[in-house]
C-alpha atoms as a PDB file:
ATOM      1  CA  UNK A   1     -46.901 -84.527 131.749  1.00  0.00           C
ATOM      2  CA  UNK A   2     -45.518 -85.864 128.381  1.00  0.00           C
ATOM      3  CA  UNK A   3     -45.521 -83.177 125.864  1.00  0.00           C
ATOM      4  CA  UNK A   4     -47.616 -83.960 122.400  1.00  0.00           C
ATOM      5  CA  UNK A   5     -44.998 -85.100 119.865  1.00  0.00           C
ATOM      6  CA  UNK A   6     -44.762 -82.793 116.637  1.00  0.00           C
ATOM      7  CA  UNK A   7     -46.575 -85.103 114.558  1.00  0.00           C
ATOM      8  CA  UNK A   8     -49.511 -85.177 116.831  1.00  0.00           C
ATOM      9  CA  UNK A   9     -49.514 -81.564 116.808  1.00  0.00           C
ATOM     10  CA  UNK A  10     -49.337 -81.736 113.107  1.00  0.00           C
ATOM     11  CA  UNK A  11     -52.450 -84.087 112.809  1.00  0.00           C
ATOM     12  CA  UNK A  12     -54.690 -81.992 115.211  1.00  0.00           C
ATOM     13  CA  UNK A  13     -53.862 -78.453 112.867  1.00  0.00           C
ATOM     14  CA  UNK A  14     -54.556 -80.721 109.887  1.00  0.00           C
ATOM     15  CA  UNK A  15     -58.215 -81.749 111.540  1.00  0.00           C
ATOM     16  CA  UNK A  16     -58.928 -78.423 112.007  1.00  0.00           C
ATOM     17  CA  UNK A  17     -57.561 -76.998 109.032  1.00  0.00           C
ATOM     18  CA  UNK A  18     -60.144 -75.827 106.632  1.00  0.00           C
ATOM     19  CA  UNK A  19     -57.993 -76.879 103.891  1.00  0.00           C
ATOM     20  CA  UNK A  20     -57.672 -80.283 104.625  1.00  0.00           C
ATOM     21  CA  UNK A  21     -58.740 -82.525 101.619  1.00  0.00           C
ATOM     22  CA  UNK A  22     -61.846 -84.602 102.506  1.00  0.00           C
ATOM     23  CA  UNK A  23     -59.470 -87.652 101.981  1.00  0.00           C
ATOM     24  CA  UNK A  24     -57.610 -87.169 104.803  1.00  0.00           C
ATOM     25  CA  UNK A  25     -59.849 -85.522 107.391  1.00  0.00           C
ATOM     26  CA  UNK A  26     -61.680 -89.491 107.202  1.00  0.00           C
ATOM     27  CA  UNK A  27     -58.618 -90.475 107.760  1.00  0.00           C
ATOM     28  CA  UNK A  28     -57.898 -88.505 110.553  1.00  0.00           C
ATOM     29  CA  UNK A  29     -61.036 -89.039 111.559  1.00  0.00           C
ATOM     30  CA  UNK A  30     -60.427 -92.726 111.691  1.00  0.00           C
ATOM     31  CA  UNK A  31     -57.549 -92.549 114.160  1.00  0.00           C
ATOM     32  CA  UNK A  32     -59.116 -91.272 117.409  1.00  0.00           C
ATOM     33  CA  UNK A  33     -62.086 -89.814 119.008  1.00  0.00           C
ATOM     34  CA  UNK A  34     -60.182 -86.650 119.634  1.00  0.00           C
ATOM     35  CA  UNK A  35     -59.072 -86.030 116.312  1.00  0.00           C
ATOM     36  CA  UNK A  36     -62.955 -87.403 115.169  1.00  0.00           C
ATOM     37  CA  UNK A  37     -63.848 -84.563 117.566  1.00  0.00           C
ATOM     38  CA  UNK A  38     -61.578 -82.118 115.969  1.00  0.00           C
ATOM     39  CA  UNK A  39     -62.840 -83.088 112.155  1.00  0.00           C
ATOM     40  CA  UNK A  40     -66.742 -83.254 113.318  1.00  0.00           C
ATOM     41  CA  UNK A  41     -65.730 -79.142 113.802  1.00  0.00           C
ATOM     42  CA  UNK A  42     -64.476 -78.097 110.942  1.00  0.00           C
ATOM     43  CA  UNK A  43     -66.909 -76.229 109.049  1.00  0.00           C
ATOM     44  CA  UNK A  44     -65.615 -77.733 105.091  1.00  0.00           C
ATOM     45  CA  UNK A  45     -66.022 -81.754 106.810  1.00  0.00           C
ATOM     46  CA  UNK A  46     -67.452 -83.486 103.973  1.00  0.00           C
ATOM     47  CA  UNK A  47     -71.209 -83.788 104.351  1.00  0.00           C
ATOM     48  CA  UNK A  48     -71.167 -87.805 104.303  1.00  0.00           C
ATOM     49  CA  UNK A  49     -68.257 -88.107 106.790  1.00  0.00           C
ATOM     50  CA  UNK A  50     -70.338 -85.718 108.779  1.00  0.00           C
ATOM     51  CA  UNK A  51     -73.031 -88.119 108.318  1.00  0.00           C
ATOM     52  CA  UNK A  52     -71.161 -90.938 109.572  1.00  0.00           C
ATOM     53  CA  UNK A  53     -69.750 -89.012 113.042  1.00  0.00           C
ATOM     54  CA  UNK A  54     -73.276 -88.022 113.630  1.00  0.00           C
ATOM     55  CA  UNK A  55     -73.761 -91.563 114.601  1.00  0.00           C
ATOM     56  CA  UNK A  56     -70.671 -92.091 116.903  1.00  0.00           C
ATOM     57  CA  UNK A  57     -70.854 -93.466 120.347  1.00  0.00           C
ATOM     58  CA  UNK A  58     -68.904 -90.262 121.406  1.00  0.00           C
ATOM     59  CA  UNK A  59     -71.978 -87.707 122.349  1.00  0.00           C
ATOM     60  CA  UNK A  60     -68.935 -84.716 122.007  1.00  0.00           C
ATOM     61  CA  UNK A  61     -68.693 -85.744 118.320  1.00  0.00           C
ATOM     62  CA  UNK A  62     -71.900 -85.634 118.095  1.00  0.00           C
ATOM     63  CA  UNK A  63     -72.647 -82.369 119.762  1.00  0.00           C
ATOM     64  CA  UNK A  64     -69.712 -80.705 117.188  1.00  0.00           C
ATOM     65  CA  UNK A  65     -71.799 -82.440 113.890  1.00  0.00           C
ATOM     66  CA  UNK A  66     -74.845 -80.723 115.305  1.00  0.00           C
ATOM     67  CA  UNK A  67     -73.129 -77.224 115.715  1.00  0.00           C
ATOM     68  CA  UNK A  68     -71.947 -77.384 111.845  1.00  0.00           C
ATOM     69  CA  UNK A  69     -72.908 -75.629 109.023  1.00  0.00           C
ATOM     70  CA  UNK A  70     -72.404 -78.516 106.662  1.00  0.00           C
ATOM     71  CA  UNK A  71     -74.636 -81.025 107.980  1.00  0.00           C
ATOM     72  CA  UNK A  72     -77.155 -82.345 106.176  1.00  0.00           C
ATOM     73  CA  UNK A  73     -80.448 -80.883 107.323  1.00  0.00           C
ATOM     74  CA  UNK A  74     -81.933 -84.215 108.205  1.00  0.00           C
ATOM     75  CA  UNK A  75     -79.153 -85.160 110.578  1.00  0.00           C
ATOM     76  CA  UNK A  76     -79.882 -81.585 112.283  1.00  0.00           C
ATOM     77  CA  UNK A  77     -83.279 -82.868 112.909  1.00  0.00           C
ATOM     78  CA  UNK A  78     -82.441 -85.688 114.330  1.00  0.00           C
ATOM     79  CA  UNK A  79     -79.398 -84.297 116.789  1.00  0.00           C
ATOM     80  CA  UNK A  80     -81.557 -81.719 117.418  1.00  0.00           C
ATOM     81  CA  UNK A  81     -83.357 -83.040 119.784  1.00  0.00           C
ATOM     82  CA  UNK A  82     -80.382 -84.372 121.938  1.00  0.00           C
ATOM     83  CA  UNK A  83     -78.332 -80.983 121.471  1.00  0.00           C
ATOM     84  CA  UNK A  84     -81.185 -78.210 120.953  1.00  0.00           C
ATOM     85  CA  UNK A  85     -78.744 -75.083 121.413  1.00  0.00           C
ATOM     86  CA  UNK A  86     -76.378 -76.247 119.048  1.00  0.00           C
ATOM     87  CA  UNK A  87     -79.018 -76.421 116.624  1.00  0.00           C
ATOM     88  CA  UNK A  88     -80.096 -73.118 117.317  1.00  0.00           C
ATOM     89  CA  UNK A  89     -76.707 -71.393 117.103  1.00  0.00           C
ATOM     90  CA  UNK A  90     -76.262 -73.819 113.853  1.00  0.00           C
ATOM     91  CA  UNK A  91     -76.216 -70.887 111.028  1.00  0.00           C
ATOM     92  CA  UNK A  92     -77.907 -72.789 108.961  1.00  0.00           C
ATOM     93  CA  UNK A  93     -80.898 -73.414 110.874  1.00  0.00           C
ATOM     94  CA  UNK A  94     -82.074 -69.127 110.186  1.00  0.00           C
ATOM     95  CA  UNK A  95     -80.611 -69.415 107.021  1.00  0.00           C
ATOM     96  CA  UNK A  96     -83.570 -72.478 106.033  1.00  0.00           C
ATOM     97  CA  UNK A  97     -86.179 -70.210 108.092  1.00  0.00           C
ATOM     98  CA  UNK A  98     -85.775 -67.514 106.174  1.00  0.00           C
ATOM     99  CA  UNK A  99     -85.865 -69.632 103.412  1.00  0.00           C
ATOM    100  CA  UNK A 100     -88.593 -71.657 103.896  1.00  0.00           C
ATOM    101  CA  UNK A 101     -91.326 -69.672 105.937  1.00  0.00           C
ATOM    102  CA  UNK A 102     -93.048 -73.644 106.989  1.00  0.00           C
ATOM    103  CA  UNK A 103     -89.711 -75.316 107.932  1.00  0.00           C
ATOM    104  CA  UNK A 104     -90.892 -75.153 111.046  1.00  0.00           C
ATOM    105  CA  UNK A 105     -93.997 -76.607 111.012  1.00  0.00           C
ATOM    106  CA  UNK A 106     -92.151 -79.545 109.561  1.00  0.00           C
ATOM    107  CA  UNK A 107     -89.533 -80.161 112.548  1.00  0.00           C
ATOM    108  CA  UNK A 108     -90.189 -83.357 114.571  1.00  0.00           C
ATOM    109  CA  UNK A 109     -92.621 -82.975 117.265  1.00  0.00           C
ATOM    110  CA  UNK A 110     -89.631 -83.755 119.799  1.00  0.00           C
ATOM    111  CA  UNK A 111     -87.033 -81.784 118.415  1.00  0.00           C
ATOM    112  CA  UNK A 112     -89.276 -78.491 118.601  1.00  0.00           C
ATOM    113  CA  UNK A 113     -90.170 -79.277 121.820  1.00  0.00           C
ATOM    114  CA  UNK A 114     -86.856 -79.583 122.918  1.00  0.00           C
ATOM    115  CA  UNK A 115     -85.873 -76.254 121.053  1.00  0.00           C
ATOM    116  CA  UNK A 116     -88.596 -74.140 122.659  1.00  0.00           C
ATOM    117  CA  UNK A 117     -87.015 -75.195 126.150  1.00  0.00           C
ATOM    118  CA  UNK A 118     -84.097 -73.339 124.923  1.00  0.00           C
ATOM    119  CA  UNK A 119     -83.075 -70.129 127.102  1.00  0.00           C
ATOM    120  CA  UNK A 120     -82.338 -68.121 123.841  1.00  0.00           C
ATOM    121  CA  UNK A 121     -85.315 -69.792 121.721  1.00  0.00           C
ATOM    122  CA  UNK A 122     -85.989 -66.923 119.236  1.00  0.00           C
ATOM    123  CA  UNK A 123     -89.074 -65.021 118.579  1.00  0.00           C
ATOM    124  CA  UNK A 124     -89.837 -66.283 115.432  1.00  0.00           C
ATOM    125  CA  UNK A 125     -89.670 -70.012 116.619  1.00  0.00           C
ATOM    126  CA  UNK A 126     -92.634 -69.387 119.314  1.00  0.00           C
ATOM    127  CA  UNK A 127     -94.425 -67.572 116.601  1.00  0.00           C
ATOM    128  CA  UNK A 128     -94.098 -70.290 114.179  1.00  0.00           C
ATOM    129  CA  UNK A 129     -94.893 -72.788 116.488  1.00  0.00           C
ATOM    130  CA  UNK A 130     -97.653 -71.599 118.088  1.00  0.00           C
ATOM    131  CA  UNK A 131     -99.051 -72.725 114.922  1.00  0.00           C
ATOM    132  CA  UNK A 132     -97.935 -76.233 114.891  1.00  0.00           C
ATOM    133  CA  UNK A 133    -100.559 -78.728 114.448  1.00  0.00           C
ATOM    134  CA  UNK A 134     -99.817 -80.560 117.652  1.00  0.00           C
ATOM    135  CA  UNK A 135    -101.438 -78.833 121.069  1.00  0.00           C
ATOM    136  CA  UNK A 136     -98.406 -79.472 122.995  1.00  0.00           C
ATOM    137  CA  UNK A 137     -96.121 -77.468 120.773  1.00  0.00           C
ATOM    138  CA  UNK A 138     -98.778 -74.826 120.222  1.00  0.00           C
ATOM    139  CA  UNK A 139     -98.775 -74.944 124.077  1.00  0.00           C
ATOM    140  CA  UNK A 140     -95.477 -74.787 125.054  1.00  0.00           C
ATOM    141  CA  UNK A 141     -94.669 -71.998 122.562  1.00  0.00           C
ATOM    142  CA  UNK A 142     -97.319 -69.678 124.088  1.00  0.00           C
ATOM    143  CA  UNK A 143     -95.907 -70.145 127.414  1.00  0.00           C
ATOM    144  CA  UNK A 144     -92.562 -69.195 126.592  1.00  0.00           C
ATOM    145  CA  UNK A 145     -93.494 -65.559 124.866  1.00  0.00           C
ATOM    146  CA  UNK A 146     -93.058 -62.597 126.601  1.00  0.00           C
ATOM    147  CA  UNK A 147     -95.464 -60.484 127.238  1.00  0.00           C
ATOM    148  CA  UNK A 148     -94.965 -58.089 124.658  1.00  0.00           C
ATOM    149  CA  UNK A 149     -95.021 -60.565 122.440  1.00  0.00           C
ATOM    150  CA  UNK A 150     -98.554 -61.947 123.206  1.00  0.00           C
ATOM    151  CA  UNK A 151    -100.202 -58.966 120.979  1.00  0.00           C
ATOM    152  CA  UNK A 152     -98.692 -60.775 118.137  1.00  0.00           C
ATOM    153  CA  UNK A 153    -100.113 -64.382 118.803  1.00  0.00           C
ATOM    154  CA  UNK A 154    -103.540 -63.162 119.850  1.00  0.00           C
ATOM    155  CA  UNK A 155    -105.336 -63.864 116.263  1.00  0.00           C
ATOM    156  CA  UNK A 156    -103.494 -67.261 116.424  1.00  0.00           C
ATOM    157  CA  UNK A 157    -105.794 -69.353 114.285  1.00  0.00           C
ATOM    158  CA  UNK A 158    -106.081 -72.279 116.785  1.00  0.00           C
ATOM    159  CA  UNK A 159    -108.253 -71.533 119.921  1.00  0.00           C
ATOM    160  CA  UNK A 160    -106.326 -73.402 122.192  1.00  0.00           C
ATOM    161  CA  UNK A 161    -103.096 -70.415 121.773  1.00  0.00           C
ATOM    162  CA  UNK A 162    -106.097 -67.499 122.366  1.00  0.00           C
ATOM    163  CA  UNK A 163    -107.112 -69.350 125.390  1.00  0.00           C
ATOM    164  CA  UNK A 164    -103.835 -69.933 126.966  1.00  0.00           C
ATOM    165  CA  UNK A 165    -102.825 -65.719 126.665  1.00  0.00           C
ATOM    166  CA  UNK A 166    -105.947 -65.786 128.136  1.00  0.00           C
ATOM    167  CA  UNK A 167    -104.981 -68.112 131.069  1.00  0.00           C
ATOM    168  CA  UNK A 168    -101.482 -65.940 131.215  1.00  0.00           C
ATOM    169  CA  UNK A 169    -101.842 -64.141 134.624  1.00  0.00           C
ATOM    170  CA  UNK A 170     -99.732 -61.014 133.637  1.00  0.00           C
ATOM    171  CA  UNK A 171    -101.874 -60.889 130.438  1.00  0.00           C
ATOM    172  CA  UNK A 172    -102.134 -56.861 129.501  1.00  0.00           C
ATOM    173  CA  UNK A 173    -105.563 -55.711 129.932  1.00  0.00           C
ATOM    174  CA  UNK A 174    -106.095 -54.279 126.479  1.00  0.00           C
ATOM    175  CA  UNK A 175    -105.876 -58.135 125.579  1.00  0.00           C
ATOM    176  CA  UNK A 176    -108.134 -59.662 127.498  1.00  0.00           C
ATOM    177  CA  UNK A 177    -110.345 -56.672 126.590  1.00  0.00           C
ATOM    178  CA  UNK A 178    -109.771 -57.820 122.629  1.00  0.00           C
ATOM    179  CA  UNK A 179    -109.992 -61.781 123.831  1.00  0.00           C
ATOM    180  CA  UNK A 180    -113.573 -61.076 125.239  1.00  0.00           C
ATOM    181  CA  UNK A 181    -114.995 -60.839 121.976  1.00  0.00           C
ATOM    182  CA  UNK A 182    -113.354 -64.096 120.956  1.00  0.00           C
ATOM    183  CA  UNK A 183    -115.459 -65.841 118.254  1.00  0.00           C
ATOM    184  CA  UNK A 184    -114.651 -68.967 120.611  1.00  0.00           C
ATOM    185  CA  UNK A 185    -116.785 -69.620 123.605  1.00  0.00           C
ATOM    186  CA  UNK A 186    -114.062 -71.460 125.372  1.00  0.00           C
ATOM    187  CA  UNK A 187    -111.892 -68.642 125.031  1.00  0.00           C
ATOM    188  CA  UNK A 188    -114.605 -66.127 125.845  1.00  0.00           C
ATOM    189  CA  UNK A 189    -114.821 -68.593 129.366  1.00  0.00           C
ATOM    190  CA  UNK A 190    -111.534 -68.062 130.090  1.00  0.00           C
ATOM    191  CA  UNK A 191    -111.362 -64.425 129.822  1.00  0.00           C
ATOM    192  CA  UNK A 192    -114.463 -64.693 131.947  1.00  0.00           C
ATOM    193  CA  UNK A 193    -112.814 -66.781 134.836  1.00  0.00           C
ATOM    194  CA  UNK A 194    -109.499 -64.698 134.538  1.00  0.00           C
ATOM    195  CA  UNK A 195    -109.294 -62.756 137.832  1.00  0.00           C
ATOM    196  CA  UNK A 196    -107.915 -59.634 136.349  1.00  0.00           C
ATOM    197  CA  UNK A 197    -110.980 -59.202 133.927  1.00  0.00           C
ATOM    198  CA  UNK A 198    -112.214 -55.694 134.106  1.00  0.00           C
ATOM    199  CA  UNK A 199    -116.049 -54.755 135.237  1.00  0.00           C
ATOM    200  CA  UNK A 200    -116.503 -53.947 131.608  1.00  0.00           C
ATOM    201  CA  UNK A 201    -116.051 -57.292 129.973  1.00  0.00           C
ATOM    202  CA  UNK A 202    -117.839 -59.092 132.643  1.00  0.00           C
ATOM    203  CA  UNK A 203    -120.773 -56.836 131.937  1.00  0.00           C
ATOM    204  CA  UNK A 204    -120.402 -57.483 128.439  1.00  0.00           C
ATOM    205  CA  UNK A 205    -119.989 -61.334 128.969  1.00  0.00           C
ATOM    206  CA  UNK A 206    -122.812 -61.500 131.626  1.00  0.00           C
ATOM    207  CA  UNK A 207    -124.929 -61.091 127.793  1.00  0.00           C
ATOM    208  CA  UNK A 208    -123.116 -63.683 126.223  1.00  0.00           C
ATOM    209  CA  UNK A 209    -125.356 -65.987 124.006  1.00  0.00           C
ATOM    210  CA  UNK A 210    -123.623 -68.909 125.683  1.00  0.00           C
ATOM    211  CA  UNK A 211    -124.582 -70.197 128.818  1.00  0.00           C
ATOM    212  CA  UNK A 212    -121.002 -71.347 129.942  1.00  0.00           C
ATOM    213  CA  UNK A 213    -120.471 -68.250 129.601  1.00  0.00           C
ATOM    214  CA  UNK A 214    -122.397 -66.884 131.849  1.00  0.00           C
ATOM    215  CA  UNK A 215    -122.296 -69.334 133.866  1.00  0.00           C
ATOM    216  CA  UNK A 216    -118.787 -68.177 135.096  1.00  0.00           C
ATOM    217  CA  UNK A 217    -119.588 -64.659 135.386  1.00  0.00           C
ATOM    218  CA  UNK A 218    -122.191 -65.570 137.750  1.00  0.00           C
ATOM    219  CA  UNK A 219    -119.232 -67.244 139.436  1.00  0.00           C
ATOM    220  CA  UNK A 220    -116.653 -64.420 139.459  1.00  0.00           C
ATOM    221  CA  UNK A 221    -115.338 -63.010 142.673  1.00  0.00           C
ATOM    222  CA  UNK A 222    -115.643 -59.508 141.041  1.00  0.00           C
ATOM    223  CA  UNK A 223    -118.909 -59.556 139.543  1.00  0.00           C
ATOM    224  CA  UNK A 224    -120.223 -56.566 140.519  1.00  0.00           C
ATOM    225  CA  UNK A 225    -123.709 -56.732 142.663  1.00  0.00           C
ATOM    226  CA  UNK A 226    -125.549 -55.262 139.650  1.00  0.00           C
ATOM    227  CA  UNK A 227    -124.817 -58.344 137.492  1.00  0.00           C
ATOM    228  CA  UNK A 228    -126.049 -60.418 139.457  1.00  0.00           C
ATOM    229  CA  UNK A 229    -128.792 -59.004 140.043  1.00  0.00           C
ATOM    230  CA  UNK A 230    -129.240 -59.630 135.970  1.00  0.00           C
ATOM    231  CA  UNK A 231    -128.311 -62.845 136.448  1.00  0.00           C
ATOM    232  CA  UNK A 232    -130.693 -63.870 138.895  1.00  0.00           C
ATOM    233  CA  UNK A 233    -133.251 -64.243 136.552  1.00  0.00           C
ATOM    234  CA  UNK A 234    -131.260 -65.568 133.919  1.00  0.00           C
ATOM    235  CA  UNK A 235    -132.857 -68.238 131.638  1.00  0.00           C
ATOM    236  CA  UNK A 236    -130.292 -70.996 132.411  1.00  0.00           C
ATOM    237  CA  UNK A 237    -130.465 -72.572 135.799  1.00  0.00           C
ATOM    238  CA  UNK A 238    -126.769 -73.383 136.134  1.00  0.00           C
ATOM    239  CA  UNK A 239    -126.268 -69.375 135.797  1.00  0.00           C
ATOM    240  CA  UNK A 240    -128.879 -68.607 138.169  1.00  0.00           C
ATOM    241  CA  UNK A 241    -127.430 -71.353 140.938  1.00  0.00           C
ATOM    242  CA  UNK A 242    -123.976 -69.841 140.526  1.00  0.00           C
ATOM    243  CA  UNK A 243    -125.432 -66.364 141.579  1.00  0.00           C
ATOM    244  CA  UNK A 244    -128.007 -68.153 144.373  1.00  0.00           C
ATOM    245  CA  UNK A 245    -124.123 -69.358 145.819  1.00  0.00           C
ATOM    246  CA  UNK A 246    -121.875 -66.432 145.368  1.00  0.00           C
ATOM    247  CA  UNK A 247    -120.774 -64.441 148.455  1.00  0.00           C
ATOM    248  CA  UNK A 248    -121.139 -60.922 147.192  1.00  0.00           C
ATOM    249  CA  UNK A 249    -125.175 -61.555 146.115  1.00  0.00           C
ATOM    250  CA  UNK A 250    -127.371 -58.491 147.423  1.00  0.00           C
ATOM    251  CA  UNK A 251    -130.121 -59.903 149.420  1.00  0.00           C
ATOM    252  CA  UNK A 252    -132.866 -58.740 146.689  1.00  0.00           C
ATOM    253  CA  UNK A 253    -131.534 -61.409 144.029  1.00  0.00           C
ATOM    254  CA  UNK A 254    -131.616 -63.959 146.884  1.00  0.00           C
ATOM    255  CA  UNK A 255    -135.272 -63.233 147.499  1.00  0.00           C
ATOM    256  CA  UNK A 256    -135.626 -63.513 143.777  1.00  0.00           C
ATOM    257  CA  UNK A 257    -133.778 -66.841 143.806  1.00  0.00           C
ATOM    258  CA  UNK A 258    -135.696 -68.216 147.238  1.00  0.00           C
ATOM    259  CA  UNK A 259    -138.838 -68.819 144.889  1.00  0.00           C
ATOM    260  CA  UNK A 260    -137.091 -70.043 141.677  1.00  0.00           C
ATOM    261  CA  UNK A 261    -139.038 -73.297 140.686  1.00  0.00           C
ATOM    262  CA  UNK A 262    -135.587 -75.328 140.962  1.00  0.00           C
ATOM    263  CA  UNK A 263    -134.972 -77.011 144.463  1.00  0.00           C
ATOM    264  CA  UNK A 264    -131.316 -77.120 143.844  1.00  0.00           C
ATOM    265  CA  UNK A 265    -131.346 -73.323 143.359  1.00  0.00           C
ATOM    266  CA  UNK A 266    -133.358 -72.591 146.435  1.00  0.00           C
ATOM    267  CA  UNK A 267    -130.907 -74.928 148.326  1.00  0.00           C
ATOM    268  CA  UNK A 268    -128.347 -72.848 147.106  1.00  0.00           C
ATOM    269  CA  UNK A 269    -129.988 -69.464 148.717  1.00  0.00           C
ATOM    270  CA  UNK A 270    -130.463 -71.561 152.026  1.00  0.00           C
ATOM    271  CA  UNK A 271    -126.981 -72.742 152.259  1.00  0.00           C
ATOM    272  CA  UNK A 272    -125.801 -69.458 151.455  1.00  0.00           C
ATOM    273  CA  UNK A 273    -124.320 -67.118 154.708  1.00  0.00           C
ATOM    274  CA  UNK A 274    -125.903 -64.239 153.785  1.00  0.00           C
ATOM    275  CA  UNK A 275    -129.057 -65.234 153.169  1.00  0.00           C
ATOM    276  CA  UNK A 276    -130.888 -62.875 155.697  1.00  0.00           C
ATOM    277  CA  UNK A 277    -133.240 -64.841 158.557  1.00  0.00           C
ATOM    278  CA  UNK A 278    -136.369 -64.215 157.308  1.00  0.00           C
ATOM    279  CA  UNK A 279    -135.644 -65.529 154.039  1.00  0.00           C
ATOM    280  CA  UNK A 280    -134.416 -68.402 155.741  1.00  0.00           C
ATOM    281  CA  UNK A 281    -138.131 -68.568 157.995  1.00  0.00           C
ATOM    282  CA  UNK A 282    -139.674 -68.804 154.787  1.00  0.00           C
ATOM    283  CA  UNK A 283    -137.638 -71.464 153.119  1.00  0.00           C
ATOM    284  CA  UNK A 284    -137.830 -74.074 156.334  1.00  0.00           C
ATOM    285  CA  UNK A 285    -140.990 -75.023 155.638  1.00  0.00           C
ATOM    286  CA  UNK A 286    -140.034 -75.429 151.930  1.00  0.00           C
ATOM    287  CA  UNK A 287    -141.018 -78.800 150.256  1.00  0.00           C
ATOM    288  CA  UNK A 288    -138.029 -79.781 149.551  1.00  0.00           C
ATOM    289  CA  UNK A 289    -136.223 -81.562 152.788  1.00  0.00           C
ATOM    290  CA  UNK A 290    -132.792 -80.712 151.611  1.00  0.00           C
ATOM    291  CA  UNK A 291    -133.868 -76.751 150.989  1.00  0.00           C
ATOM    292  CA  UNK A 292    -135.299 -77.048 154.649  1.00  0.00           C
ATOM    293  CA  UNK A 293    -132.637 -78.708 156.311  1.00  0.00           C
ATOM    294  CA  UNK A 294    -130.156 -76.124 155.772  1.00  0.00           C
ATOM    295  CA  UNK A 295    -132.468 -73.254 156.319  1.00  0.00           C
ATOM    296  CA  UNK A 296    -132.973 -74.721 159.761  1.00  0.00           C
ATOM    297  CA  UNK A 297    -129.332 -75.477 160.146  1.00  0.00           C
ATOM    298  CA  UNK A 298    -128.446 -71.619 159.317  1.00  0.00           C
ATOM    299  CA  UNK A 299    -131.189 -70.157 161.678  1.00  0.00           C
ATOM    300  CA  UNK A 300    -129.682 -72.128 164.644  1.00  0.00           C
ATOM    301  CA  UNK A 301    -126.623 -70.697 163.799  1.00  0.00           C
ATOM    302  CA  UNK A 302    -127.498 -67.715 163.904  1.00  0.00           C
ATOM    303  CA  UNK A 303    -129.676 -67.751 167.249  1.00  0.00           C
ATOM    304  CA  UNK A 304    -126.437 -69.056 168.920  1.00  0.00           C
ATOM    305  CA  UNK A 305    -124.308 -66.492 168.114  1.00  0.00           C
END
């Protein structure tokens, strides 16, 4: 392999030579992509010739203008987006956070999104942004904080942040505990539907004012018996269907269900498996053919077994 002459070698220490007058770093520039390469890296590159390289064909050159400190901050936002870790690792991009508290509220919508994808995306990013004004970014913020880091997101202004640490399936229970007195229904629902809700909140929730609330707790696989027995005679019939279907309802609620004044509900109590056989006797003659039908169906059933 032919060894690089001495002047070559001189060129390439003068591209990467801090001292380098701006003069001659565009003209080194000028001569090849390597030594464009070279100049794109050194941190005293004049900001307009930095300017100019961001735009190369060369996506190394480009990569080098997005890693330094001298670029204009508008150029960062743009190569951000095509080299988010470089942008990151850019000093300048803390140095404008500290400075500016809304910087980040004001990157492009791409850019950010690209940036929270980012292995070493820092805390204060996905804090930021889970208050930017699009859903997405709010989104995709939320999803990337740790767990200990929820605590400090869960008074996020926007209700769609509450509801996904809601949604999070490792989400501590003191949180979801603090989240079921959510001023938002729909984030009061989602606590309600989470699986890991304790008996507590779902008692609490079983009261909500809303019926969608409710309406899920009558749903819940852990609802305890004693809820539902509440529930039964809730004023909303979506609630009181939910509990007519459940698996865990006592026989007492059923009966209490098997003469509500809503067919739908007293088909639910005749399609339901536990519904005992002489609550089923009664509801075959009911007026309603499909509340009858299905009571039939389940008492053959049974007789066959």
């Amino acid at each position: 392999m032919k060894k690089p002459s001495l002047e070559l070698l001189r060129q390439q220490q003068e591209a990467s030579n801090e001292q380098t007058p701006p003069q001659r770093l565009a003209q080194l520039a000028s001569i090849s992509i390597e030594f464009a390469r070279l100049v794109a890296q050194n941190p005293t590159a004049p900001v307009d010739l930095l300017a100019k390289l961001s735009k190369s064909d060369d996506k190394l050159t480009r990569q080098s203008v997005t890693a330094n400190p001298n670029t204009r901050i508008e150029i960062l936002l743009r190569l951000g987006r095509e080299f988010p870790k470089e942008f990151l690792e850019n000093p300048v991009f803390l140095l404008i956070c500290l400075e500016n508290p809304n910087f980040v509220q004001t990157i492009p919508e791409d850019t950010l999104s690209r940036l929270l994808r980012c292995q070493d995306a820092p805390l204060f990013l996905l804090e930021r942004a889970a208050s930017y004004p699009e859903r997405r970014i709010r989104t995709q913020a939320v999803d990337r904080a740790p767990l200990n880091f929820l605590a400090k997101l869960v008074q996020n202004p926007y209700e769609d942040v509450r509801m996904v640490i809601a949604e999070n399936p490792k989400i501590p229970i003191p949180l979801l505990e603090q989240l079921g007195s959510d001023e938002s229904v729909w984030v009061r629902c989602t606590v309600a539907a989470h699986p890991q809700t304790p008996i507590g909140v779902l008692e609490q929730l079983a009261q909500d004012e809303s019926e969608e609330v409710r309406r899920i707790v009558a749903a819940h696989s852990q609802t305890p018996i004693r809820i539902l027995e509440q529930l039964a005679r809730d004023r909303d019939r979506e609630v009181r269907w939910s509990v007519a279907a459940h698996k865990q309802v006592s026989p007492s609620s059923l009966e209490v269900l098997a003469r509500d004044l809503d067919s739908q509900i007293r088909c639910a109590v005749a399609k339901n498996p536990n519904t005992p056989p002489e609550l089923l006797s009664v509801l075959q003659t009911d007026e309603t053919p499909s509340v009858s039908r299905w009571a039939k169906y389940h008492l053959k059933r049974m007789a066959l077994k």
